[in-house]
PDB file of N, CA and C in Angstrom:
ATOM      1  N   UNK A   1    -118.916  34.480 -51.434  1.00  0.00           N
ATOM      2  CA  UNK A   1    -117.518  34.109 -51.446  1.00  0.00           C
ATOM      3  C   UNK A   1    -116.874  34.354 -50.073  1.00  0.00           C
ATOM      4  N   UNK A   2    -117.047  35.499 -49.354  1.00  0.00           N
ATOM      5  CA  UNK A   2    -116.660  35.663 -47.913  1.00  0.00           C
ATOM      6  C   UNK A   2    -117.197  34.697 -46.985  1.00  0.00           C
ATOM      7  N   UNK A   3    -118.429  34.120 -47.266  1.00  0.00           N
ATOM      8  CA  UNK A   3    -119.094  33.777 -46.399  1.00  0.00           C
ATOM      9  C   UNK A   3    -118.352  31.652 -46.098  1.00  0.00           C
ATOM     10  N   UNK A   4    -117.358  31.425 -47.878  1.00  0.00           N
ATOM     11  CA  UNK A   4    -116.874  30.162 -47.612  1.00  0.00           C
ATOM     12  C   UNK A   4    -115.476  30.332 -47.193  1.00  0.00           C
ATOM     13  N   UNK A   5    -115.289  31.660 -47.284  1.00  0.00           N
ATOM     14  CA  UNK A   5    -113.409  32.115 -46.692  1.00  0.00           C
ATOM     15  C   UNK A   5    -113.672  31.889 -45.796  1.00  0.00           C
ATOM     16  N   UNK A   6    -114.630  32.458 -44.677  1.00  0.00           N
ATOM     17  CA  UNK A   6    -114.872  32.356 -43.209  1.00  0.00           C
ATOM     18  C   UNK A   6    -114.998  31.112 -42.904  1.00  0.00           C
ATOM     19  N   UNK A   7    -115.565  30.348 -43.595  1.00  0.00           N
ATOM     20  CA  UNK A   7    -115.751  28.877 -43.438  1.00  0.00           C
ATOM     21  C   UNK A   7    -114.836  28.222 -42.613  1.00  0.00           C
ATOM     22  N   UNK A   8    -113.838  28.172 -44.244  1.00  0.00           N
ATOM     23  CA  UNK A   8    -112.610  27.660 -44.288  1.00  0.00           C
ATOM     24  C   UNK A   8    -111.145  27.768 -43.180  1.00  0.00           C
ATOM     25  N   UNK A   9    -111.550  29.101 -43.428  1.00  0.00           N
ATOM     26  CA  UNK A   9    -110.429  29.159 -42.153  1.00  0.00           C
ATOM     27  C   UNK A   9    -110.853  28.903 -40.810  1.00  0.00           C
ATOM     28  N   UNK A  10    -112.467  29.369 -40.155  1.00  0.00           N
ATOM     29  CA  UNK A  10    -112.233  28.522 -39.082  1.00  0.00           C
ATOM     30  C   UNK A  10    -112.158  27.196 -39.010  1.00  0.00           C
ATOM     31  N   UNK A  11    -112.583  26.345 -40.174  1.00  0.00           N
ATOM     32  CA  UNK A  11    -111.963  24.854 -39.739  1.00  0.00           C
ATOM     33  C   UNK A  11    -110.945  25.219 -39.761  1.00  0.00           C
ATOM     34  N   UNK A  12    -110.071  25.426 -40.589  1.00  0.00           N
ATOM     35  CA  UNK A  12    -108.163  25.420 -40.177  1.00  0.00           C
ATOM     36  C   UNK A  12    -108.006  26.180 -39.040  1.00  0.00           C
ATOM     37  N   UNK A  13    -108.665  26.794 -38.413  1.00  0.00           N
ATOM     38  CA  UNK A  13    -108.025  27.166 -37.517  1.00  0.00           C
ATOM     39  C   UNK A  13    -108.400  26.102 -36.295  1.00  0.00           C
ATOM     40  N   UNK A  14    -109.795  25.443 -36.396  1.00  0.00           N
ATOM     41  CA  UNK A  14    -110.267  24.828 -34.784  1.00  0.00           C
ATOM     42  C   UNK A  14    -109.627  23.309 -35.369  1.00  0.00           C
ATOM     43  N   UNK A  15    -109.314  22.697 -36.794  1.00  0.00           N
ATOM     44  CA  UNK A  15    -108.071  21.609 -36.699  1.00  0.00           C
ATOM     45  C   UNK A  15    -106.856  21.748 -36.385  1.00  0.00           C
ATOM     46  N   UNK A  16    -106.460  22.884 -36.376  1.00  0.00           N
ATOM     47  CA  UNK A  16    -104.883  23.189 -36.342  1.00  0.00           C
ATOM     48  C   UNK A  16    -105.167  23.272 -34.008  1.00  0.00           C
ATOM     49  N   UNK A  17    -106.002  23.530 -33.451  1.00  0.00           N
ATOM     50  CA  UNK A  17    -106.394  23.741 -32.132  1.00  0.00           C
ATOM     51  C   UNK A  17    -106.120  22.387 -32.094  1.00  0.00           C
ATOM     52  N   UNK A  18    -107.193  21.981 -32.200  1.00  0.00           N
ATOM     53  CA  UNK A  18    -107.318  20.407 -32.071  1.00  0.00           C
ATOM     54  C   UNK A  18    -106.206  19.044 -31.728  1.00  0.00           C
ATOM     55  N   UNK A  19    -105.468  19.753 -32.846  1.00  0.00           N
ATOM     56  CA  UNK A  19    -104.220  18.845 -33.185  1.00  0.00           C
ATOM     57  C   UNK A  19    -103.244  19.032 -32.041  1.00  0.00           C
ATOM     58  N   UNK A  20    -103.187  20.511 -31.718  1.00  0.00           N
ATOM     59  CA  UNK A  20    -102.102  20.512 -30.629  1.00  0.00           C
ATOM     60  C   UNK A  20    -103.001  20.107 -29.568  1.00  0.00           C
ATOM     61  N   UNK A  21    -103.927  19.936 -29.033  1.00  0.00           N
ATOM     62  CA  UNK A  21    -104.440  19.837 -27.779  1.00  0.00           C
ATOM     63  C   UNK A  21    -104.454  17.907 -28.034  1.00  0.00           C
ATOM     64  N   UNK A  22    -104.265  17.302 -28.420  1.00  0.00           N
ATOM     65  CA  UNK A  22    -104.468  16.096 -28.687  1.00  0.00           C
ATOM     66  C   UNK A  22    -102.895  15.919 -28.560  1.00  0.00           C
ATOM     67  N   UNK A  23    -102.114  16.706 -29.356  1.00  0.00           N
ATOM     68  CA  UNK A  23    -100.444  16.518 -29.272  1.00  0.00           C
ATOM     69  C   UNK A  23     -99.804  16.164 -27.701  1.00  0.00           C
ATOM     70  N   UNK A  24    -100.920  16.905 -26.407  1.00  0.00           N
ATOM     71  CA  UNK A  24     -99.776  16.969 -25.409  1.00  0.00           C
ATOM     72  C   UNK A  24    -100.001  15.997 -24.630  1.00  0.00           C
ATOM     73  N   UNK A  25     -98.743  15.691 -24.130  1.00  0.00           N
ATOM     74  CA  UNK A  25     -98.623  14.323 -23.155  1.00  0.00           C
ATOM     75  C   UNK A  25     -99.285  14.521 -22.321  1.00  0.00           C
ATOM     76  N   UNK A  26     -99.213  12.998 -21.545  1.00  0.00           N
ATOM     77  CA  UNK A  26    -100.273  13.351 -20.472  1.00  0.00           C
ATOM     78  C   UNK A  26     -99.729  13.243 -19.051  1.00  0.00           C
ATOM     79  N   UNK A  27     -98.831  14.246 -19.229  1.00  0.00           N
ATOM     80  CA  UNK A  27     -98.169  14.957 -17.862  1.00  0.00           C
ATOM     81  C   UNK A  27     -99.525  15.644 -16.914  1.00  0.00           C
ATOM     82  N   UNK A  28     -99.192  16.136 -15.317  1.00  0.00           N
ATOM     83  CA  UNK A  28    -100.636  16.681 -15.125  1.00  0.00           C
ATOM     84  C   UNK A  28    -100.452  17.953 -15.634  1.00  0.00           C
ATOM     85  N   UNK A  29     -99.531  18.483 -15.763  1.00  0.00           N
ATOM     86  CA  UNK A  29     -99.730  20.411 -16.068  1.00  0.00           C
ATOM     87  C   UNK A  29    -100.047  20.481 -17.541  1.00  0.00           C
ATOM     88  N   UNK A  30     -99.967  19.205 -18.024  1.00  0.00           N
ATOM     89  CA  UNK A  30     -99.565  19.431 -19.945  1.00  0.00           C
ATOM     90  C   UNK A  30    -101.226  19.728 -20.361  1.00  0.00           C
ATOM     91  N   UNK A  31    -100.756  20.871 -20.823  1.00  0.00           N
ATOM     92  CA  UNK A  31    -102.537  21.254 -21.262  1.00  0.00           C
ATOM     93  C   UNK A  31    -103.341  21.659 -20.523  1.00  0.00           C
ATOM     94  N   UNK A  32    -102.606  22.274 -19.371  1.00  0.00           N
ATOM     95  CA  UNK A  32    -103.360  23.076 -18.681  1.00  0.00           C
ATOM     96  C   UNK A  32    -103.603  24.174 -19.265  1.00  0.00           C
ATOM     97  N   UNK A  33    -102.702  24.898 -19.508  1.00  0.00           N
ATOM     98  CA  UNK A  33    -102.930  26.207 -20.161  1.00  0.00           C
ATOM     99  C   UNK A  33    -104.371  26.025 -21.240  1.00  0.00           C
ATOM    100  N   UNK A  34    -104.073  25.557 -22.043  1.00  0.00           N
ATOM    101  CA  UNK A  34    -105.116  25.198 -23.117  1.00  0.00           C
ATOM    102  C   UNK A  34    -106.198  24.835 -22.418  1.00  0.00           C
ATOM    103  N   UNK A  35    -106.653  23.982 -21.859  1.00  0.00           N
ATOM    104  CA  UNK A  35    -108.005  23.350 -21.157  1.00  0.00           C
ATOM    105  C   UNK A  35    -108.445  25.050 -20.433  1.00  0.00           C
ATOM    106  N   UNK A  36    -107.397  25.991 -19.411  1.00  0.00           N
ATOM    107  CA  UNK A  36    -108.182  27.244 -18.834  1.00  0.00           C
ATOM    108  C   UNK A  36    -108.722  27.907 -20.446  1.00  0.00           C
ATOM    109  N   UNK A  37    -108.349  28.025 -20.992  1.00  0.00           N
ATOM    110  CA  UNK A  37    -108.381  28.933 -22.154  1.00  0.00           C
ATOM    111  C   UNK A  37    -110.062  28.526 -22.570  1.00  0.00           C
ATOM    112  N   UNK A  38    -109.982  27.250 -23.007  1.00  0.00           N
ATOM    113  CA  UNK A  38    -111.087  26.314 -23.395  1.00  0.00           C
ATOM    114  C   UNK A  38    -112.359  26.629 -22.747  1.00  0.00           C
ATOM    115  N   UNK A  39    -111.904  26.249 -20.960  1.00  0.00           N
ATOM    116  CA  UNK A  39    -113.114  26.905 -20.143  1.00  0.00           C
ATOM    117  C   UNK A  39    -113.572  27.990 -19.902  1.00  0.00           C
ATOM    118  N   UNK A  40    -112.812  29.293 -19.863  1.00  0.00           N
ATOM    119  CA  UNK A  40    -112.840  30.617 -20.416  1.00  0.00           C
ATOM    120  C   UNK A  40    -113.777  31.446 -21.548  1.00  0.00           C
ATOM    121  N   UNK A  41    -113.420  30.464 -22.118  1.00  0.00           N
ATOM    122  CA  UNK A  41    -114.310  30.431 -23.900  1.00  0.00           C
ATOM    123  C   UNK A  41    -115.572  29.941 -23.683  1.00  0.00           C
ATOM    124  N   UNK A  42    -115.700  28.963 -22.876  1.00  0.00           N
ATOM    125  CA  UNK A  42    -117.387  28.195 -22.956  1.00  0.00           C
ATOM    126  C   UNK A  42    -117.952  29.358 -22.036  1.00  0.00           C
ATOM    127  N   UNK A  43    -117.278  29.702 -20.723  1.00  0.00           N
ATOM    128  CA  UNK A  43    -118.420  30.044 -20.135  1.00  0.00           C
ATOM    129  C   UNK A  43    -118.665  31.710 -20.482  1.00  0.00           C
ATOM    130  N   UNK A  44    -117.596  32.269 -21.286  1.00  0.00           N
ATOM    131  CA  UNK A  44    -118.155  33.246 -21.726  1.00  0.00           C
ATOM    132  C   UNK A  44    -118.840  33.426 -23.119  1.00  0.00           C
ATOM    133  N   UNK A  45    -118.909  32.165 -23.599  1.00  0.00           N
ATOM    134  CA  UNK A  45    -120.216  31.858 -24.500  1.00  0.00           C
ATOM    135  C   UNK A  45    -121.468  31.729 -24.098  1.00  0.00           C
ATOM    136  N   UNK A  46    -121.490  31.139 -22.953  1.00  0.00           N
ATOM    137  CA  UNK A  46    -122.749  30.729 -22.534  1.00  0.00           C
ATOM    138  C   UNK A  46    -123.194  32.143 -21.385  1.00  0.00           C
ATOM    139  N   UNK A  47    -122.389  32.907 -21.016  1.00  0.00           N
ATOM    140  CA  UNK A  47    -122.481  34.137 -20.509  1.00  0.00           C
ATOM    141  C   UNK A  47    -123.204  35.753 -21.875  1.00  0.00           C
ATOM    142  N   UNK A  48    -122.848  35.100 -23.276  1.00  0.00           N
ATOM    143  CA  UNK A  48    -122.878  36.349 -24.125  1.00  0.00           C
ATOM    144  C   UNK A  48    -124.233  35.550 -24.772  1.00  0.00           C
ATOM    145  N   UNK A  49    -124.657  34.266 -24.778  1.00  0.00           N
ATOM    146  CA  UNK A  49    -126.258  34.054 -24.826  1.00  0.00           C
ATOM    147  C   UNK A  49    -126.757  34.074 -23.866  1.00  0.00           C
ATOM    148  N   UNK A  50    -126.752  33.913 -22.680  1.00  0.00           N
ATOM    149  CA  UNK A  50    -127.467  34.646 -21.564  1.00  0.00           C
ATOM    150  C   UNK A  50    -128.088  35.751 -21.310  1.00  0.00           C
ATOM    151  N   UNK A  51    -126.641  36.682 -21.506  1.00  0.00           N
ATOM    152  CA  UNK A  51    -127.588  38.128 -21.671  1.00  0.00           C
ATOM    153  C   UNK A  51    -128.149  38.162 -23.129  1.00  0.00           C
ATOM    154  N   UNK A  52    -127.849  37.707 -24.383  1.00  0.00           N
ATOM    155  CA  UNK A  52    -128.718  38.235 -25.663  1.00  0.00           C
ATOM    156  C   UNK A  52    -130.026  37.370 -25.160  1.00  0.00           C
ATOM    157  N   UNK A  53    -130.315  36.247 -24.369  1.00  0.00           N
ATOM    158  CA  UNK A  53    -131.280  35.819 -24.468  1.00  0.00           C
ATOM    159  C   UNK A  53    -132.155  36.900 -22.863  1.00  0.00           C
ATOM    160  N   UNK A  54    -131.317  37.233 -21.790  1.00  0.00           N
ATOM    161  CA  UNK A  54    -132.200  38.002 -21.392  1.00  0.00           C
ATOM    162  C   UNK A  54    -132.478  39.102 -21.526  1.00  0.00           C
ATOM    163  N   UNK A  55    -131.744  40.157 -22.363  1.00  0.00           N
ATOM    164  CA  UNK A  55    -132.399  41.076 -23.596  1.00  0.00           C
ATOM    165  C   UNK A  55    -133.271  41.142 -24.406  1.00  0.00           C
ATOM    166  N   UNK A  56    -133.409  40.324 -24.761  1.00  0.00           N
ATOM    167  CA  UNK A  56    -134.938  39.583 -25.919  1.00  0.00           C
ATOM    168  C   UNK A  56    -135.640  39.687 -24.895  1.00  0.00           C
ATOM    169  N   UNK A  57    -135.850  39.405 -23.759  1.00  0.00           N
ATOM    170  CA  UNK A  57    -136.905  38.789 -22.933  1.00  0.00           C
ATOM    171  C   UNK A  57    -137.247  39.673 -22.586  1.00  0.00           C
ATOM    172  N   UNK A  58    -136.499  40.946 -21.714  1.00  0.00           N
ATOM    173  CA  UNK A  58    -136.486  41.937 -21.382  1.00  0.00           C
ATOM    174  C   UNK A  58    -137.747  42.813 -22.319  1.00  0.00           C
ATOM    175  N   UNK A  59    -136.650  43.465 -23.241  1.00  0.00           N
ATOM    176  CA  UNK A  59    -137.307  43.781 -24.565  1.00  0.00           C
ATOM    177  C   UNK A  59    -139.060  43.629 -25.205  1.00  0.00           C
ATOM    178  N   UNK A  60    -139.247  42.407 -24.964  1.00  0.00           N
ATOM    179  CA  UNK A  60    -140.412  41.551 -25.381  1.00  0.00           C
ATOM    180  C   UNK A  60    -141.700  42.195 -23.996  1.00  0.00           C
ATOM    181  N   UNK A  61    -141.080  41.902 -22.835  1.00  0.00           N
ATOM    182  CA  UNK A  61    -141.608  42.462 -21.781  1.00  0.00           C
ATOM    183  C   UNK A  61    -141.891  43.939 -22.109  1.00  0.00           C
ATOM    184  N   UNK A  62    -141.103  44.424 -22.683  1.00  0.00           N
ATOM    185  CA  UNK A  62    -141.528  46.019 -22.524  1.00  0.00           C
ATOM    186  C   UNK A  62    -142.798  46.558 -23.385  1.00  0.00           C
ATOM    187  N   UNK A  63    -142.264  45.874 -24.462  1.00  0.00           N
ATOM    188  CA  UNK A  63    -143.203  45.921 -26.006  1.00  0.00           C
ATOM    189  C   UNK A  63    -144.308  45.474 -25.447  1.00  0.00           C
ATOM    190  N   UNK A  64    -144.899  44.199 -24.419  1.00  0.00           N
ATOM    191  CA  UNK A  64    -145.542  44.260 -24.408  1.00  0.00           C
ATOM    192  C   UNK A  64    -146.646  44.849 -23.501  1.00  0.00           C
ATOM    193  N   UNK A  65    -145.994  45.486 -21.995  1.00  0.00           N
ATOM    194  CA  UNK A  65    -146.640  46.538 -21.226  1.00  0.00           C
ATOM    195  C   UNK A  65    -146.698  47.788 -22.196  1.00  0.00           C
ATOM    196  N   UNK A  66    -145.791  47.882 -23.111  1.00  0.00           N
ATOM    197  CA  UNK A  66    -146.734  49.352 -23.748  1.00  0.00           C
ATOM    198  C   UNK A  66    -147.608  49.187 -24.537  1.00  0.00           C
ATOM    199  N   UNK A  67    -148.113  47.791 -24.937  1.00  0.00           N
ATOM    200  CA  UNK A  67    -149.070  47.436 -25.586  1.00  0.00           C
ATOM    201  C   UNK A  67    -150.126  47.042 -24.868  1.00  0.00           C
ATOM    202  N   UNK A  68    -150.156  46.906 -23.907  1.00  0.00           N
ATOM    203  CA  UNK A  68    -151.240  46.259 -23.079  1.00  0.00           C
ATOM    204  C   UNK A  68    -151.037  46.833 -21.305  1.00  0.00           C
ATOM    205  N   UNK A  69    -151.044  47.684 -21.107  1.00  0.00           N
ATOM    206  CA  UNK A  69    -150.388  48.356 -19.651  1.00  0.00           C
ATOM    207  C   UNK A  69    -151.395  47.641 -18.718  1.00  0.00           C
ATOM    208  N   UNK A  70    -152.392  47.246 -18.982  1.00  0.00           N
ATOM    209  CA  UNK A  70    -153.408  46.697 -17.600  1.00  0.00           C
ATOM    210  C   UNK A  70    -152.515  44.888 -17.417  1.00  0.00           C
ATOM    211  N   UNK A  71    -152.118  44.432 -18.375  1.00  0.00           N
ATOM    212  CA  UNK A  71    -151.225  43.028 -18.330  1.00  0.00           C
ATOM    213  C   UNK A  71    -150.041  43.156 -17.769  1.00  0.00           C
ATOM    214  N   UNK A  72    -149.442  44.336 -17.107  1.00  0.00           N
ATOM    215  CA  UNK A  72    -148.334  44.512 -16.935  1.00  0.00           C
ATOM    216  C   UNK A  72    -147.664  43.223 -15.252  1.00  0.00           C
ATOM    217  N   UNK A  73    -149.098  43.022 -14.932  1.00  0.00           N
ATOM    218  CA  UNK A  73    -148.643  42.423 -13.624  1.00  0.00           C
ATOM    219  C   UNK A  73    -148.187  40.690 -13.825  1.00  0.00           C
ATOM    220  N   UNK A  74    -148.946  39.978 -15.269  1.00  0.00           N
ATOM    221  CA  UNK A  74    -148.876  39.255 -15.298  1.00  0.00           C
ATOM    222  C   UNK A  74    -147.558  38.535 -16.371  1.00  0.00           C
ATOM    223  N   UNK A  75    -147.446  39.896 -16.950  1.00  0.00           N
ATOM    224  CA  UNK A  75    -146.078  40.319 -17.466  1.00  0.00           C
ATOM    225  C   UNK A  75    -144.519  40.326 -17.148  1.00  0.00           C
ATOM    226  N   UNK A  76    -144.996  40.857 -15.706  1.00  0.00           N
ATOM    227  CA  UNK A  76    -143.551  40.852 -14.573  1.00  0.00           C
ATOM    228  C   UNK A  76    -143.400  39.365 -14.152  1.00  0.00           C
ATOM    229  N   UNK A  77    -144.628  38.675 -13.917  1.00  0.00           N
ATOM    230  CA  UNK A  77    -144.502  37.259 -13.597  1.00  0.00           C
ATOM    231  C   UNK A  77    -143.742  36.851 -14.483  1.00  0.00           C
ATOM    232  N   UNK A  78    -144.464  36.261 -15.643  1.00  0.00           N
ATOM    233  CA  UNK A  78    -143.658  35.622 -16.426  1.00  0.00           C
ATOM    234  C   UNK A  78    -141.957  35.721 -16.834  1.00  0.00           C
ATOM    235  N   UNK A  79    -141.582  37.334 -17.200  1.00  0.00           N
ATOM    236  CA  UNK A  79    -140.450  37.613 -17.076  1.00  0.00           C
ATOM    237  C   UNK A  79    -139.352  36.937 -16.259  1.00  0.00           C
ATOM    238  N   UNK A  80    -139.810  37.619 -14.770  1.00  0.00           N
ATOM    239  CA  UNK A  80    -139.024  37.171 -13.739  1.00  0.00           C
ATOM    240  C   UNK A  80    -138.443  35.674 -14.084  1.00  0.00           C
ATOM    241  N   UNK A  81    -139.570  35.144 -13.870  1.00  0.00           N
ATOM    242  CA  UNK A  81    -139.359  33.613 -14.359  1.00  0.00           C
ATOM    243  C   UNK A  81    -138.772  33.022 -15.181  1.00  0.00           C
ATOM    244  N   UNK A  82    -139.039  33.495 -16.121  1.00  0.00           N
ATOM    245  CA  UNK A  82    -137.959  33.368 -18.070  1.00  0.00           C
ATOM    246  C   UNK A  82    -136.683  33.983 -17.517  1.00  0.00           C
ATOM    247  N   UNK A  83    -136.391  34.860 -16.833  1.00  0.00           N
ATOM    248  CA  UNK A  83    -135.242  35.358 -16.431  1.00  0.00           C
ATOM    249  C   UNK A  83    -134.427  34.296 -15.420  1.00  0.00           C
ATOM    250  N   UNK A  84    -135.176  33.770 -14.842  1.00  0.00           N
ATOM    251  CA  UNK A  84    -134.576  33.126 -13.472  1.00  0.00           C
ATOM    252  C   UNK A  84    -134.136  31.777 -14.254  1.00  0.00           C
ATOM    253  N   UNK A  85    -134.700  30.956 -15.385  1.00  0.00           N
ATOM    254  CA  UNK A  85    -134.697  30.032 -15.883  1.00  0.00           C
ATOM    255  C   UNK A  85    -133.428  30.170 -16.815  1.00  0.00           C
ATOM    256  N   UNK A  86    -133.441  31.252 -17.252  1.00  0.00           N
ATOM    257  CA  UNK A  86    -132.337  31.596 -18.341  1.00  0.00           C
ATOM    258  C   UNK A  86    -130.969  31.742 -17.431  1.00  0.00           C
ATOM    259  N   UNK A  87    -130.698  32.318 -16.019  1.00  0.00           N
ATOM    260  CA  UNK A  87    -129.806  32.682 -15.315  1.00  0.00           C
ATOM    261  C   UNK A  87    -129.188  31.214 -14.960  1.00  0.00           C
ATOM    262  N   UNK A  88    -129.746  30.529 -14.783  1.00  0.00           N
ATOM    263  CA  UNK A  88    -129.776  29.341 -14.366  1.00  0.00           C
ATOM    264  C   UNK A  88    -128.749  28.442 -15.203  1.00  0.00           C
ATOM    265  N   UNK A  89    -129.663  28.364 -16.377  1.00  0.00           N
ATOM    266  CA  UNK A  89    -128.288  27.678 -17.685  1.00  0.00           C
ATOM    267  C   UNK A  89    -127.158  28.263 -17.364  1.00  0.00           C
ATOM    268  N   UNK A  90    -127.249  29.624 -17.456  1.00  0.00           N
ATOM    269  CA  UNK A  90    -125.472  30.285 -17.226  1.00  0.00           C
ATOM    270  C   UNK A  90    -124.705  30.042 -16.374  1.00  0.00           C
ATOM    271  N   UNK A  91    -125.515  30.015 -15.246  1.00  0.00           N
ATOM    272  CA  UNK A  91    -124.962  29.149 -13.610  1.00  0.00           C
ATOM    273  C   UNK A  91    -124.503  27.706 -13.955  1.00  0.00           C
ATOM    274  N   UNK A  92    -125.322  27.167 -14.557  1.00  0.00           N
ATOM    275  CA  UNK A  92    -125.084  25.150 -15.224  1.00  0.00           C
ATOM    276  C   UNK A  92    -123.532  25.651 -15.810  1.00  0.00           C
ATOM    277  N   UNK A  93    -123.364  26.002 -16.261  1.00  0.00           N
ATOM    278  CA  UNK A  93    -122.096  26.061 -17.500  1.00  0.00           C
ATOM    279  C   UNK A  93    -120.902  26.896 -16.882  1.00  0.00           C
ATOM    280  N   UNK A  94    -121.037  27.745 -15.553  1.00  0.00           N
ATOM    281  CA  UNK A  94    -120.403  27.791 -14.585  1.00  0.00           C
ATOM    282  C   UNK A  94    -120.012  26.550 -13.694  1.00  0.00           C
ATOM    283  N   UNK A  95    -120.614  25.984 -13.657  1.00  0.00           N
ATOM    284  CA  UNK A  95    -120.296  25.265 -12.589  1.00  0.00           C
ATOM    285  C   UNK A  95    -119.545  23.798 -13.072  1.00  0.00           C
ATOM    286  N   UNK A  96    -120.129  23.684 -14.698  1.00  0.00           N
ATOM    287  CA  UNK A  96    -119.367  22.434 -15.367  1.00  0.00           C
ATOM    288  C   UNK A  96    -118.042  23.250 -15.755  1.00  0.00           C
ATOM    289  N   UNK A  97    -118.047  24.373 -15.596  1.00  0.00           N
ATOM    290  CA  UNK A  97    -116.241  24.537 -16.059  1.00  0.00           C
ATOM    291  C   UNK A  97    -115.725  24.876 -15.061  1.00  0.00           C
ATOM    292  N   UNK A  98    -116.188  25.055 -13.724  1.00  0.00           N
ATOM    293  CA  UNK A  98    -115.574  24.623 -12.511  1.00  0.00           C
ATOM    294  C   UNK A  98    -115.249  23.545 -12.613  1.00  0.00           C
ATOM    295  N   UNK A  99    -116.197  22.270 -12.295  1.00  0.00           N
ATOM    296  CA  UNK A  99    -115.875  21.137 -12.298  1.00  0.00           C
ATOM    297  C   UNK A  99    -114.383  20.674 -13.155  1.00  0.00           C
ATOM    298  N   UNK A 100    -114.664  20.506 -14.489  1.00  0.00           N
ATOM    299  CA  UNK A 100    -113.613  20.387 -15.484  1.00  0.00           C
ATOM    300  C   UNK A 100    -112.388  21.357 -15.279  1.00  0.00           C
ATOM    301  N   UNK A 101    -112.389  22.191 -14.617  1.00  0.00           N
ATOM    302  CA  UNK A 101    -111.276  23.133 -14.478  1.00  0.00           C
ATOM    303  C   UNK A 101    -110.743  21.972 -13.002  1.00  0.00           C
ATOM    304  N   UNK A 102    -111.204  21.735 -11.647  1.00  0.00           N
ATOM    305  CA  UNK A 102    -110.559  21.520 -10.766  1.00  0.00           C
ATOM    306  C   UNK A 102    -110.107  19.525 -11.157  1.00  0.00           C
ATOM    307  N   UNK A 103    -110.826  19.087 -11.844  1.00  0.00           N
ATOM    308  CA  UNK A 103    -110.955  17.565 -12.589  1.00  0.00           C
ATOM    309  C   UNK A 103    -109.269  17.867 -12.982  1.00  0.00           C
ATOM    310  N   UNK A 104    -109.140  18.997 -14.082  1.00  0.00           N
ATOM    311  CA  UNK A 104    -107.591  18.782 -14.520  1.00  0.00           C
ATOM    312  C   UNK A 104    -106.428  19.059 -14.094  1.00  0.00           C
ATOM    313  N   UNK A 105    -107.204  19.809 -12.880  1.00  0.00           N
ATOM    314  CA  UNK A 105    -105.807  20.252 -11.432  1.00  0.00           C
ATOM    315  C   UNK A 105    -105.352  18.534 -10.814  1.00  0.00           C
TER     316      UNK A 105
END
């Protein structure tokens, strides 16, 4: 039963968003506020799976040098790499809400 309350209200809440962000004219400042807010939100979404995803990775790395300590070199490779790949998306989603941030200036 909690689990369709939660539902429910975030649709009412991301239609009731919606509606006003669709409401404002298209002055240049109109919806500025809202659009920073917007970009704010993505990239610290894509900032809070970043690190859970380079935590896992991390993590996984460790578990497995204490399971195997002579693999540890080929271990750090891979990591690094899964790390550098993962940093990367977060950088992508930086840089598109740059973009879209200076687009609505």
């Amino acid at each position: 039963m909690r689990k369709v309350f939660l539902i429910t209200l975030n649709t009412l809440v991301f239609l009731s968003v919606a509606a006003m962000a669709f409401a404002a004219d298209g002055g240049m400042d109109a919806g500025f506020g809202l659009a920073a807010a917007g970009l704010a939100i993505g990239i610290g979404i894509a900032a809070a799976g970043g690190g859970c995803g380079q935590g896992m990775a991390i993590r996984a790395a460790c578990e497995g040098t204490a399971r195997n300590p002579d693999a540890s070199g080929k271990i750090s490779q891979s990591l690094i790499l899964g790390l550098a790949f993962i940093e990367s998306l977060v950088i992508y989603a930086l840089l598109v809400c740059l973009i879209l941030l200076f687009v609505k200036m």
